[in-house]
C-alpha atoms as a PDB file:
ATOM      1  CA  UNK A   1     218.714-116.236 -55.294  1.00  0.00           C
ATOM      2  CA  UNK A   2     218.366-112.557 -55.347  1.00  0.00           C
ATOM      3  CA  UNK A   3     220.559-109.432 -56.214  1.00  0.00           C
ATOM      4  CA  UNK A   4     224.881-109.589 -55.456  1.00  0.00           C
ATOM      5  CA  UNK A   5     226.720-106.966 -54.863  1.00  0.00           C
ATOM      6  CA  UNK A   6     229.852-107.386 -55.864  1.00  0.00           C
ATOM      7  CA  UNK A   7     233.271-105.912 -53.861  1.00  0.00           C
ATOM      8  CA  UNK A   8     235.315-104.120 -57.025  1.00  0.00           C
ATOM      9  CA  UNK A   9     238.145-104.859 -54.745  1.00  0.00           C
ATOM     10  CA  UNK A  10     237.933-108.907 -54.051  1.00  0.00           C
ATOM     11  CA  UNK A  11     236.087-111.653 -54.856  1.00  0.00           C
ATOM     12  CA  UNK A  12     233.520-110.607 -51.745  1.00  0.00           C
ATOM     13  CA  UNK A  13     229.805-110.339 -52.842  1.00  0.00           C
ATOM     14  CA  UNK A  14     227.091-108.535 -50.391  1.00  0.00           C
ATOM     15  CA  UNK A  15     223.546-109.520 -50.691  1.00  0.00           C
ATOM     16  CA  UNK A  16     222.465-105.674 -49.368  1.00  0.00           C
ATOM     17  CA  UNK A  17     224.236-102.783 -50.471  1.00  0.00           C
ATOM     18  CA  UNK A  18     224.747-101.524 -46.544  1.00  0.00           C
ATOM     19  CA  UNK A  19     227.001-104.601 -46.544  1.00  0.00           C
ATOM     20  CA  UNK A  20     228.873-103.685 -49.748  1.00  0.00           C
ATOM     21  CA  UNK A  21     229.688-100.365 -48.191  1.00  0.00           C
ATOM     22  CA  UNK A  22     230.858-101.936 -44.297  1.00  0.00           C
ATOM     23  CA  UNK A  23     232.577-104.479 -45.906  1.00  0.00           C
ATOM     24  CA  UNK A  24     234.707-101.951 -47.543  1.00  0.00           C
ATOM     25  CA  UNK A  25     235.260 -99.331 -45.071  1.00  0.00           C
ATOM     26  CA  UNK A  26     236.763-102.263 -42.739  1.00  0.00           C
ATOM     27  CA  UNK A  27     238.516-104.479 -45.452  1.00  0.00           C
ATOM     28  CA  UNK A  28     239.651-101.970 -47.740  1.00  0.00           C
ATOM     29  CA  UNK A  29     239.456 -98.291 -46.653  1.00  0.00           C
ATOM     30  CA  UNK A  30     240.614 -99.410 -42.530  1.00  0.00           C
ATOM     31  CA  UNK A  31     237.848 -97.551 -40.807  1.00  0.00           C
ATOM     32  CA  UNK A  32     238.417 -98.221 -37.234  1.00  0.00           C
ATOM     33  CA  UNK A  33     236.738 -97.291 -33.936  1.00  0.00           C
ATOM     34  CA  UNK A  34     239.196 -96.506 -31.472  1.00  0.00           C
ATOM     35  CA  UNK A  35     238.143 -97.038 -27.404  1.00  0.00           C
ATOM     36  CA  UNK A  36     238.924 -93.944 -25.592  1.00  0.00           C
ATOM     37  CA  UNK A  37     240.521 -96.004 -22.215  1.00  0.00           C
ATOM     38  CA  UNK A  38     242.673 -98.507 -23.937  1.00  0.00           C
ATOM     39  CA  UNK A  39     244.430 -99.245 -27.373  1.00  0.00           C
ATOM     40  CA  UNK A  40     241.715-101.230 -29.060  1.00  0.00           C
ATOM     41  CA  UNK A  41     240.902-100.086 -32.329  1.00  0.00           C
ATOM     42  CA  UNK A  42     237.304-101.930 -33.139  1.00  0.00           C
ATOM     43  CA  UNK A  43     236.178-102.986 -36.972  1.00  0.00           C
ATOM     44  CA  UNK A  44     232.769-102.103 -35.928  1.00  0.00           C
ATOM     45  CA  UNK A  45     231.242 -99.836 -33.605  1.00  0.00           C
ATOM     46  CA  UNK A  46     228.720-103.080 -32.306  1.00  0.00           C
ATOM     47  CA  UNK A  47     232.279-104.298 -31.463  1.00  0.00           C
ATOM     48  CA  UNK A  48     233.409-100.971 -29.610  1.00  0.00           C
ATOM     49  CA  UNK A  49     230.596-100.933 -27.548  1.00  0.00           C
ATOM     50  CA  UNK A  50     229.899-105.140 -26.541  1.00  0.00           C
ATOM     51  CA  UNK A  51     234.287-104.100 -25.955  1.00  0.00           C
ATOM     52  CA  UNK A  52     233.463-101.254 -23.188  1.00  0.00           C
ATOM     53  CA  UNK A  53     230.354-103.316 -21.136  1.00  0.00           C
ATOM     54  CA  UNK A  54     232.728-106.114 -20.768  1.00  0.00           C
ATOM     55  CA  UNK A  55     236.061-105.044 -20.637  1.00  0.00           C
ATOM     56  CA  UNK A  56     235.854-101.447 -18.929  1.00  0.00           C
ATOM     57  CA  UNK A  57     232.348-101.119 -17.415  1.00  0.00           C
ATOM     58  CA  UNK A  58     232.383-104.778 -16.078  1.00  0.00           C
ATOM     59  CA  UNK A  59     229.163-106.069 -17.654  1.00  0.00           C
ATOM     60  CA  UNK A  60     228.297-109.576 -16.938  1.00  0.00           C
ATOM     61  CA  UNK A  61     225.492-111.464 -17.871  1.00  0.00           C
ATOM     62  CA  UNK A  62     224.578-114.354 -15.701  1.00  0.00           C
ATOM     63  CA  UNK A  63     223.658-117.864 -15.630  1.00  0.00           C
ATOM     64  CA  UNK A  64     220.270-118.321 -14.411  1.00  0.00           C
ATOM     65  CA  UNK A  65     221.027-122.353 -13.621  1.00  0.00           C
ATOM     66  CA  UNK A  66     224.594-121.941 -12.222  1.00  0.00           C
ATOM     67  CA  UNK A  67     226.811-119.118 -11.016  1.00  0.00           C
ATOM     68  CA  UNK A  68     228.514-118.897 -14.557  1.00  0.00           C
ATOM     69  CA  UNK A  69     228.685-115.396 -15.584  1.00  0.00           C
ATOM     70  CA  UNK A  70     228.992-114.475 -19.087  1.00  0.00           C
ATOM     71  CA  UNK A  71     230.835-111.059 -20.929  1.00  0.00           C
ATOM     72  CA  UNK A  72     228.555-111.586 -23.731  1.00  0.00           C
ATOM     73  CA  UNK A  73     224.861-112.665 -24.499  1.00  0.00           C
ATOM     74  CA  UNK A  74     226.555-114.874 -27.303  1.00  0.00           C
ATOM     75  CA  UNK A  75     228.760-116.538 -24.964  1.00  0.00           C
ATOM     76  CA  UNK A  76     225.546-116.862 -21.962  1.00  0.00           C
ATOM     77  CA  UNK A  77     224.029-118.578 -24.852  1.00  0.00           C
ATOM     78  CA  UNK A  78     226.585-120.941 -25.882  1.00  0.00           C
ATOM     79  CA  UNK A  79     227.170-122.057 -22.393  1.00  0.00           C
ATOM     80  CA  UNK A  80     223.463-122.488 -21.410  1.00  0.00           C
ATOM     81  CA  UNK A  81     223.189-124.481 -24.781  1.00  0.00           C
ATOM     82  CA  UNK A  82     226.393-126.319 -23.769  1.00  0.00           C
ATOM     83  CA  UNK A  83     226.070-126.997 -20.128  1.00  0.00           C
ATOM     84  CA  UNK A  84     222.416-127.353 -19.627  1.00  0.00           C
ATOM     85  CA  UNK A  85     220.305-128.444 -22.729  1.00  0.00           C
ATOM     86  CA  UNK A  86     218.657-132.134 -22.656  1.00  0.00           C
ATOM     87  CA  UNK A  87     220.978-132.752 -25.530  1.00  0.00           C
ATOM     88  CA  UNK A  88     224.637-132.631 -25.687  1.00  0.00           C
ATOM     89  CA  UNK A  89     226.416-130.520 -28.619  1.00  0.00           C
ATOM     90  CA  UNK A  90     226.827-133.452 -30.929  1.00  0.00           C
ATOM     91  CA  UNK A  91     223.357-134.456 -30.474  1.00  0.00           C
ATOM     92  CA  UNK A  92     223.407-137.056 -27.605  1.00  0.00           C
ATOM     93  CA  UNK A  93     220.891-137.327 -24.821  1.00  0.00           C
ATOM     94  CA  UNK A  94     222.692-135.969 -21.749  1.00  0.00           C
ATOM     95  CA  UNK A  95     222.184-138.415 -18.771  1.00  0.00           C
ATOM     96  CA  UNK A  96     221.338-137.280 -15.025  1.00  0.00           C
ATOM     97  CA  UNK A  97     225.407-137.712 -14.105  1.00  0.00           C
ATOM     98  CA  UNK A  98     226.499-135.871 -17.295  1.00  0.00           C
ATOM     99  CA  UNK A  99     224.384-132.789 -15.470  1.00  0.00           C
ATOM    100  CA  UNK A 100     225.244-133.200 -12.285  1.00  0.00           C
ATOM    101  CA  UNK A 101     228.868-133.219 -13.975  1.00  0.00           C
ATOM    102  CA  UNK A 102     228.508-130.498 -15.902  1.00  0.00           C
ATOM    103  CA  UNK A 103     226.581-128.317 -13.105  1.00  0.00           C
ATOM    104  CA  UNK A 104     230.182-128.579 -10.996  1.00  0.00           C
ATOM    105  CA  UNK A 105     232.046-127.503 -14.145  1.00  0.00           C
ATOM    106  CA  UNK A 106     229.834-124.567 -14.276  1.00  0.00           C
ATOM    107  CA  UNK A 107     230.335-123.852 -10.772  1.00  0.00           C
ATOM    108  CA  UNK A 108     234.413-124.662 -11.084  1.00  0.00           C
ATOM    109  CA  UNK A 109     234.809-122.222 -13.550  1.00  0.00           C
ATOM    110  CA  UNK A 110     232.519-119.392 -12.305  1.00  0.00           C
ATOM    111  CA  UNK A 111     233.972-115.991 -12.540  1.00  0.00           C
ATOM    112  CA  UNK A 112     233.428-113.801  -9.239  1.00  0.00           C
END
């Protein structure tokens, strides 16, 4: 199963000790990264920056099958995987209507 690092501080165990150390600094020790235009204070600095494309620099990522446009990769992903997969999210084929349907969500709900 491999070596656990274990949190001397809760019942969290890290399989790396990299994550032993971040999970401390934002459980434990409330290291925050704070966005110079607004209040946010972010847990990571990942967080900070995927925060300041989409929020304050007005990064979108869009759909390449319908005019959806995403603030994250993560959530282009989900949607693609949601909206225009062969097979629905509980694992049922997705007939031509359910689509068609689907494609007028997408365009419904775009952002512009």
């Amino acid at each position: 199963e491999g070596v656990r690092y274990p949190c001397d501080q809760c019942d969290y165990f890290a399989t790396q000790p990299g994550s032993l150390k971040i999970h401390k600094e934002r459980k434990h020790e409330g290291v925050r990264h704070p966005c110079s235009l607004c209040d946010l204070k972010a847990t990571s600095a990942s967080y900070l920056k995927m925060h300041m494309e989409s929020i304050h620099q007005g990064v979108r990522y869009p759909c390449d099958k319908c005019d959806y446009k995403a603030t994250t990769t993560g959530h282009l992903k989900r949607h693609k995987k949601s909206k225009h997969e062969e097979v629905s999210a509980r694992g049922y084929r997705v007939s031509g209507l359910m689509k068609k349907m689907n494609a007028k969500i997408c365009q419904d709900q775009s952002f512009q």
